[in-house]
C-alpha atoms as a PDB file:
ATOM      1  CA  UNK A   1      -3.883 -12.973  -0.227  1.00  0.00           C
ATOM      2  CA  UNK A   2      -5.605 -10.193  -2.669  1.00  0.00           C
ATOM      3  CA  UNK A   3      -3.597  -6.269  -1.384  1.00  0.00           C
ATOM      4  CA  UNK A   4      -6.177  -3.371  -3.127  1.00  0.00           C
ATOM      5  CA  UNK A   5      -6.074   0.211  -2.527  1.00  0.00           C
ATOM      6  CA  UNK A   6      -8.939   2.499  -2.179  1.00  0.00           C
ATOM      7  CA  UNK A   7      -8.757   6.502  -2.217  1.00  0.00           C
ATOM      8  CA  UNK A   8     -12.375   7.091  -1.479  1.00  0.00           C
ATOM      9  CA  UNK A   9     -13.683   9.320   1.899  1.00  0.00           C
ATOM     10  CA  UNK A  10     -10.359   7.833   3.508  1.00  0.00           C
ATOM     11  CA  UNK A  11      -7.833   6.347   1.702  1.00  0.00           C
ATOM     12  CA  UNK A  12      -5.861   3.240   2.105  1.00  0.00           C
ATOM     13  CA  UNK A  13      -4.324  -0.181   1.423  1.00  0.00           C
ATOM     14  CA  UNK A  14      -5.579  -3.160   2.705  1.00  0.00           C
ATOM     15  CA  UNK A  15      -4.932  -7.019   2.011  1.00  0.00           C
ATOM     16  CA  UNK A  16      -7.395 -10.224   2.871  1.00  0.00           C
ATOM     17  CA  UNK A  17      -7.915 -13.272   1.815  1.00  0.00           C
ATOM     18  CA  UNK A  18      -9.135 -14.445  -1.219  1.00  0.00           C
ATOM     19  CA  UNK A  19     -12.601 -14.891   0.143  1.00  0.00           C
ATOM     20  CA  UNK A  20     -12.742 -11.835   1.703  1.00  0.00           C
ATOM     21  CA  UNK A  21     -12.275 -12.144   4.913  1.00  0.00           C
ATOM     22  CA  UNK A  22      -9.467 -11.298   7.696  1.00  0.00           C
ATOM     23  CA  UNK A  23      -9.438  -7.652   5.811  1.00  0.00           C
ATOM     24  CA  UNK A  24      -6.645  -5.851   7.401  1.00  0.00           C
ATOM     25  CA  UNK A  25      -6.094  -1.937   6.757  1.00  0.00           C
ATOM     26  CA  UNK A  26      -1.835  -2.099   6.357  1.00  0.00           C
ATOM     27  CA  UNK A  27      -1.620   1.593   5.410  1.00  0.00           C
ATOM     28  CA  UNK A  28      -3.962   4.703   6.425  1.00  0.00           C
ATOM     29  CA  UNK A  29      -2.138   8.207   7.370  1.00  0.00           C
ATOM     30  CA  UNK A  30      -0.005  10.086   4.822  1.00  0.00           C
ATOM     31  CA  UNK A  31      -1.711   8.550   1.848  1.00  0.00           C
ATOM     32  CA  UNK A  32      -3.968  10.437  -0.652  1.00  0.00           C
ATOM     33  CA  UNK A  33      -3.991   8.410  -3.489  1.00  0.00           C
ATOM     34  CA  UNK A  34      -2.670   4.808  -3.787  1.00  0.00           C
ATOM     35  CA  UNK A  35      -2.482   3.231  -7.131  1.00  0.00           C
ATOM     36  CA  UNK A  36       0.494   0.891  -9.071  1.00  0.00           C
ATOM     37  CA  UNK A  37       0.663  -1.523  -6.382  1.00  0.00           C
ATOM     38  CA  UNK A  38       3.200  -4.349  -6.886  1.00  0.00           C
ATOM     39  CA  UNK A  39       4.600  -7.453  -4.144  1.00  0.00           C
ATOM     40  CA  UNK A  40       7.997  -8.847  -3.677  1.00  0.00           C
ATOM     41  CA  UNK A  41       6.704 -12.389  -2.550  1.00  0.00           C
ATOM     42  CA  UNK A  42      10.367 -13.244  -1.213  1.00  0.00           C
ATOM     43  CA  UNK A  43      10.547 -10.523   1.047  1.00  0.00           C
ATOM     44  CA  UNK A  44       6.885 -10.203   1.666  1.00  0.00           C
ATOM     45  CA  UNK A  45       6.475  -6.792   0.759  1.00  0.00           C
ATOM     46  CA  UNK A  46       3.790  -4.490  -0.969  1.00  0.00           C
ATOM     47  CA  UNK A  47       5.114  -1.439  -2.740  1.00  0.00           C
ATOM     48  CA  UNK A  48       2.929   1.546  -4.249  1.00  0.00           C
ATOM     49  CA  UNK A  49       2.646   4.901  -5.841  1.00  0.00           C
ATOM     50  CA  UNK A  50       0.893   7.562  -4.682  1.00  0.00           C
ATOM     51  CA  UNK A  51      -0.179   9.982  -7.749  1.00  0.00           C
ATOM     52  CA  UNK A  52      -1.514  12.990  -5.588  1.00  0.00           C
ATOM     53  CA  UNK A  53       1.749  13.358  -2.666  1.00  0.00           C
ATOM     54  CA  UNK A  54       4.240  11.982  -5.563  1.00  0.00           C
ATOM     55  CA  UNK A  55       5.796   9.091  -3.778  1.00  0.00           C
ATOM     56  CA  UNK A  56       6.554   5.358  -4.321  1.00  0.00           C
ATOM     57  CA  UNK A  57       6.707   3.528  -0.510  1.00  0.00           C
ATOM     58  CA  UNK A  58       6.888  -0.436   0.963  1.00  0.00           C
ATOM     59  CA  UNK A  59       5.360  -1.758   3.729  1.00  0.00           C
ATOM     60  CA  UNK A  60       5.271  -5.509   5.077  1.00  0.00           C
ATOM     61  CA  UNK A  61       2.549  -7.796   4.586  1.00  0.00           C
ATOM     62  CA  UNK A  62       1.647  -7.050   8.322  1.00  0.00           C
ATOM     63  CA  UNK A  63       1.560  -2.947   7.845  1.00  0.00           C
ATOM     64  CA  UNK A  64       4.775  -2.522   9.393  1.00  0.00           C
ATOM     65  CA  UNK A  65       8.173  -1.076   8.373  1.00  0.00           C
ATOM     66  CA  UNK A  66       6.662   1.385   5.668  1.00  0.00           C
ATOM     67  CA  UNK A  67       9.815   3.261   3.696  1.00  0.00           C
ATOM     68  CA  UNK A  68       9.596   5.947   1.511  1.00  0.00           C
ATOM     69  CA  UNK A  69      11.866   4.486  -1.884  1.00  0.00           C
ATOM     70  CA  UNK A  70      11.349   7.813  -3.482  1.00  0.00           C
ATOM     71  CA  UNK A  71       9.712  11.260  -3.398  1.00  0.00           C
ATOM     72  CA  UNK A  72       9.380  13.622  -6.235  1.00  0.00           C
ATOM     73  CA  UNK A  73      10.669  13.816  -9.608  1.00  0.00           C
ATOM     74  CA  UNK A  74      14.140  13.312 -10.055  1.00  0.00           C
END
């Protein structure tokens, strides 16, 4: 699976396949701009930054389960 963000007219994060297809749109409300994404392949879960709201969050592979880890600076 390939997960890529994109912050253009509506931004997002998405996974598919390596070829392309099955694209799936995991995360696409309260997101500005997505960058620094990372996986935990055990747990099967996508992590990322968001440099305009200030946030790092998690979601599952499926796009469920998003948690804010932290907000702001500390």
């Amino acid at each position: 699976m390939l997960f890529f963000t994109d912050y253009g007219n509506q931004a997002r994060l998405e996974r598919c396949n390596m070829d392309g297809t099955n694209r799936t749109r995991l995360v696409d409300y309260k997101v500005e701009r997505p960058t620094a994404v990372a996986l935990d392949l055990v747990k099967k879960l996508v992590y990322w930054a968001d440099a305009y709201l200030d946030y790092i969050e998690m979601v599952d592979y499926n796009g469920k389960n998003r948690h804010t880890i932290i907000q702001g600076y500390q």
